[in-house]
N, C-alpha and C. Protein backbone atom coordinates (compact mmCIF):
# COMPACT_ATOMS: atom_id res chain seq x y z
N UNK A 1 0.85 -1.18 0.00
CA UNK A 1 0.00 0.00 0.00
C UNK A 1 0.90 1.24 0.00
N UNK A 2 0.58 2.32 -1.14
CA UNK A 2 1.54 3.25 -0.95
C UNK A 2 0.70 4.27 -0.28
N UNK A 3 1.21 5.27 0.37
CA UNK A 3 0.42 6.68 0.81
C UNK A 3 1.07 7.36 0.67
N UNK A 4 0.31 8.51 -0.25
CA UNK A 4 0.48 9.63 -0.37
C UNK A 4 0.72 10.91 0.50
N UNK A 5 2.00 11.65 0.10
CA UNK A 5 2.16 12.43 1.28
C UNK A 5 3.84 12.96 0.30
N UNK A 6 4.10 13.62 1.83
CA UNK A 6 5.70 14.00 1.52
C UNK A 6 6.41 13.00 2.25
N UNK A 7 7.61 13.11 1.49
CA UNK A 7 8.34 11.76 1.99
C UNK A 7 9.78 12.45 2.40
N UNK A 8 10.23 11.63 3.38
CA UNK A 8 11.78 11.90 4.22
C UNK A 8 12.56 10.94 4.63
N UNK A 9 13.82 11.02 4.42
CA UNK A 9 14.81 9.52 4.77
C UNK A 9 14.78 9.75 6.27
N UNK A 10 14.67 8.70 6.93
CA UNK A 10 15.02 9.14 8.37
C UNK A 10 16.36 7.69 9.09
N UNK A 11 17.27 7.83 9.64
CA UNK A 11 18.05 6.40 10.04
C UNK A 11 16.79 5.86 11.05
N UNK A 12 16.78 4.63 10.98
CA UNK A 12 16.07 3.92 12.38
C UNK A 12 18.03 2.95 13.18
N UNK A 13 17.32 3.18 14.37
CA UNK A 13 18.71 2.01 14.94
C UNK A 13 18.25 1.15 15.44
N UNK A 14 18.51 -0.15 15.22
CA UNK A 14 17.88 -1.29 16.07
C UNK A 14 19.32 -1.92 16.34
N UNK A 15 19.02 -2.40 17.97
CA UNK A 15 19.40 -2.54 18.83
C UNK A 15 19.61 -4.37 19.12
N UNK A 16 20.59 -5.08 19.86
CA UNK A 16 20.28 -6.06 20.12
C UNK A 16 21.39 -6.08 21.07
N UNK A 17 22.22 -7.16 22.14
CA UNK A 17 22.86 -7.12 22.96
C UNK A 17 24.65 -6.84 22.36
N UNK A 18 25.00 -7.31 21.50
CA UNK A 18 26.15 -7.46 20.76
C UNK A 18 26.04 -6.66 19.00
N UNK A 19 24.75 -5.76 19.02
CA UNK A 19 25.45 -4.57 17.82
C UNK A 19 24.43 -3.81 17.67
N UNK A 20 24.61 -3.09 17.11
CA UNK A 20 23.75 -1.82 17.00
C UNK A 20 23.44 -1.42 15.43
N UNK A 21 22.28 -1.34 14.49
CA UNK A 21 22.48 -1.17 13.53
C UNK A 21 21.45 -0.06 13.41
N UNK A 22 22.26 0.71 11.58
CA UNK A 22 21.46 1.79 11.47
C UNK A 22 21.06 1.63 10.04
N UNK A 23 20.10 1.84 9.67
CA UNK A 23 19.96 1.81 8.35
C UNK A 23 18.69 2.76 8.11
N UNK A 24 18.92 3.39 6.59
CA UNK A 24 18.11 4.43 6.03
C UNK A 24 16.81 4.33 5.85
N UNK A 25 15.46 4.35 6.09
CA UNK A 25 14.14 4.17 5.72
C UNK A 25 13.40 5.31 5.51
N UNK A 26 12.34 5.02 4.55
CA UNK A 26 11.63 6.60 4.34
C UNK A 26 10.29 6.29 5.37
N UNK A 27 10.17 7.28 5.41
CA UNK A 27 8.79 7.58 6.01
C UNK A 27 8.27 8.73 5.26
N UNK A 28 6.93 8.85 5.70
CA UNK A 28 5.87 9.72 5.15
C UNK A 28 4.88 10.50 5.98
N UNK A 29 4.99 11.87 5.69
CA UNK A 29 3.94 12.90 6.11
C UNK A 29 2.79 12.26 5.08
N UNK A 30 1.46 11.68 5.51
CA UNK A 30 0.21 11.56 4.86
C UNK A 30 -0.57 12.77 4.27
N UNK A 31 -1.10 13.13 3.31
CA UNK A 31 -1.95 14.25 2.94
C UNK A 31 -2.39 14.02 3.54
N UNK A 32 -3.53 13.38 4.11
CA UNK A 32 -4.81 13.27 4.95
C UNK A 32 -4.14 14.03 6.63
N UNK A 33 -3.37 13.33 7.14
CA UNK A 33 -3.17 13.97 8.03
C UNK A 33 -1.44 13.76 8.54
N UNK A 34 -0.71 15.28 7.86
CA UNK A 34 0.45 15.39 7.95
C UNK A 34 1.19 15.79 9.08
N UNK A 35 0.39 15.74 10.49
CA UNK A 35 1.35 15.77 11.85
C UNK A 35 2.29 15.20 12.18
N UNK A 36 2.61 14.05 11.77
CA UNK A 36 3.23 12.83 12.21
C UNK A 36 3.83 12.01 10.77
N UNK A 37 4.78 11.57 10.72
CA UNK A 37 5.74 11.01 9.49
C UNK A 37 4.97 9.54 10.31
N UNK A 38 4.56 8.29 8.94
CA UNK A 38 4.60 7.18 9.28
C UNK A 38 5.31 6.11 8.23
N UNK A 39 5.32 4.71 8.66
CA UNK A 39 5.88 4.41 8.10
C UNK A 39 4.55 3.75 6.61
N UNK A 40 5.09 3.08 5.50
CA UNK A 40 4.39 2.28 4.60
C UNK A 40 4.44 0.96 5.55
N UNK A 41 3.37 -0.22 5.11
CA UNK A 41 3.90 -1.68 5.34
C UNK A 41 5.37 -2.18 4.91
N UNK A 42 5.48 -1.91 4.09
CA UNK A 42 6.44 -1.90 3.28
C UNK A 42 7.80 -2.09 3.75
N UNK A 43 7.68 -0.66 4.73
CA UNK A 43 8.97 -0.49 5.52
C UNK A 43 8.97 -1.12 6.80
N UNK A 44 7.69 -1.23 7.42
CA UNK A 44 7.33 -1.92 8.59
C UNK A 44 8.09 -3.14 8.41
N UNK A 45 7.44 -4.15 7.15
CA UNK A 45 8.33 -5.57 7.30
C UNK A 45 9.96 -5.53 7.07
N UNK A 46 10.33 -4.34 6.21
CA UNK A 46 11.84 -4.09 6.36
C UNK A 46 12.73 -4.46 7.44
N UNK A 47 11.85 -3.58 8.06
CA UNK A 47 12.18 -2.93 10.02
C UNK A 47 12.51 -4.53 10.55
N UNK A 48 11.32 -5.24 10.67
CA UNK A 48 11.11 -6.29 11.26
C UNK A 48 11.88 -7.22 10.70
N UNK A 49 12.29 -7.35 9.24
CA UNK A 49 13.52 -8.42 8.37
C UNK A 49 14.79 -8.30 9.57
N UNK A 50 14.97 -6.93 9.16
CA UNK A 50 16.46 -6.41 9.80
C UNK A 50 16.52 -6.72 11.38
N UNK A 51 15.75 -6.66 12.27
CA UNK A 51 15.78 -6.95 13.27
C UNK A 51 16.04 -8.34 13.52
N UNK A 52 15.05 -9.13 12.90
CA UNK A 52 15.16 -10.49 13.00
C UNK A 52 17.03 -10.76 12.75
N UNK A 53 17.35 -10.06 12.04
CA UNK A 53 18.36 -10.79 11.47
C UNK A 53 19.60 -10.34 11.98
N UNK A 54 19.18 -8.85 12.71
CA UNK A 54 20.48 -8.67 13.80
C UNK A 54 20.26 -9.28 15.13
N UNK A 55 19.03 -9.72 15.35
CA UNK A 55 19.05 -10.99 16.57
C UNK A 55 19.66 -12.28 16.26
N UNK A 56 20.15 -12.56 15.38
CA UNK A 56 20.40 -14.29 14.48
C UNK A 56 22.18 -13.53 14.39
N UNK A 57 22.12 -12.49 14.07
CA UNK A 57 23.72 -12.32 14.44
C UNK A 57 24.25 -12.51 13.20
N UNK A 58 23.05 -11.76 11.93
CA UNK A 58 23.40 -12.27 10.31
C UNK A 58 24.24 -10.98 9.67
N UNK A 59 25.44 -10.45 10.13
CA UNK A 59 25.94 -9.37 9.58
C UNK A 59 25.98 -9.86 7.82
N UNK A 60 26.39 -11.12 7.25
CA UNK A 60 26.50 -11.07 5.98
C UNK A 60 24.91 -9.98 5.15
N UNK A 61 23.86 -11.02 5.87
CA UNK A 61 22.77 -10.05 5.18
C UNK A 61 22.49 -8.73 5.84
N UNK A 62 22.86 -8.53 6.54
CA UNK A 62 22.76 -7.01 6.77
C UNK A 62 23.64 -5.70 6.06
N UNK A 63 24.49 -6.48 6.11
CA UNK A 63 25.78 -5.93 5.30
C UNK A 63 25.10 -5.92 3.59
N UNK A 64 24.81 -6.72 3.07
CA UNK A 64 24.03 -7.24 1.80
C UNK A 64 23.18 -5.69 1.71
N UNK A 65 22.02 -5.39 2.77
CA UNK A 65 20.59 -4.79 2.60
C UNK A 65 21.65 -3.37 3.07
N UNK A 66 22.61 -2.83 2.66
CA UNK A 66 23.16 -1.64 3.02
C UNK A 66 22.88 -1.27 4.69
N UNK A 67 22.84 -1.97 5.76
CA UNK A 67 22.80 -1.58 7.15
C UNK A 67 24.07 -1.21 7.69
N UNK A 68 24.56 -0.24 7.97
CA UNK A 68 25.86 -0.07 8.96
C UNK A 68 25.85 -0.58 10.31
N UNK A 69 26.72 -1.33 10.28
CA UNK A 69 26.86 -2.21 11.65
C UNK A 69 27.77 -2.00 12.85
N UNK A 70 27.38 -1.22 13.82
CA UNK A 70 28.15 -1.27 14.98
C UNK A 70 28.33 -2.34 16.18
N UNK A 71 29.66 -2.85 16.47
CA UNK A 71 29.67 -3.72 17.22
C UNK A 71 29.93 -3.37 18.90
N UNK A 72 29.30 -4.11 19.99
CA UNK A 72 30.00 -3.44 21.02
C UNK A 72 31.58 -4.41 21.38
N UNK A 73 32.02 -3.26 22.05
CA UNK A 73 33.32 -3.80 22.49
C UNK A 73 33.58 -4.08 24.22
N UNK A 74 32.57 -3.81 24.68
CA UNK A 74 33.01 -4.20 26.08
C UNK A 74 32.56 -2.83 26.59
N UNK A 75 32.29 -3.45 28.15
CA UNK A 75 31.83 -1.61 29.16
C UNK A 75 33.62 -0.92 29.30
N UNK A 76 32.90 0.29 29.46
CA UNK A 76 34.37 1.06 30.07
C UNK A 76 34.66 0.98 31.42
């Protein structure tokens, strides 16, 4: 489903115990009602791919879907 609106790249970061990733997604101001940027389905299952797959600890495909991957290194 697409919606109409203005559109903006925004990073999302998802999080897991051992990395941190960021990757680019658009979102959308709706004509109907442009208060709030949301996402498409579209990007929703993105969101949810990428997560899954920085919980599984899959840097090859993340690396693949353009995600920048931060690793942690230990507390200070």
């Amino acid at each position: 489903m697409i919606i109409s609106g203005k559109r903006i790249r925004r990073t999302k970061l998802i999080q897991s115990d051992r990395y941190v990733v960021a990757v680019d997604v658009e979102m959308v101001f709706p004509d109907e009602d442009d208060a709030e940027p949301c996402y498409e389905p579209e990007t929703l299952k993105f969101i949810r791919d990428v997560r899954e797959h920085v919980e599984r600890e899959d840097v090859s495909w993340l690396a693949a879907h353009h995600c920048k991957i931060y690793a942690a290194v230990g507390a200070a």
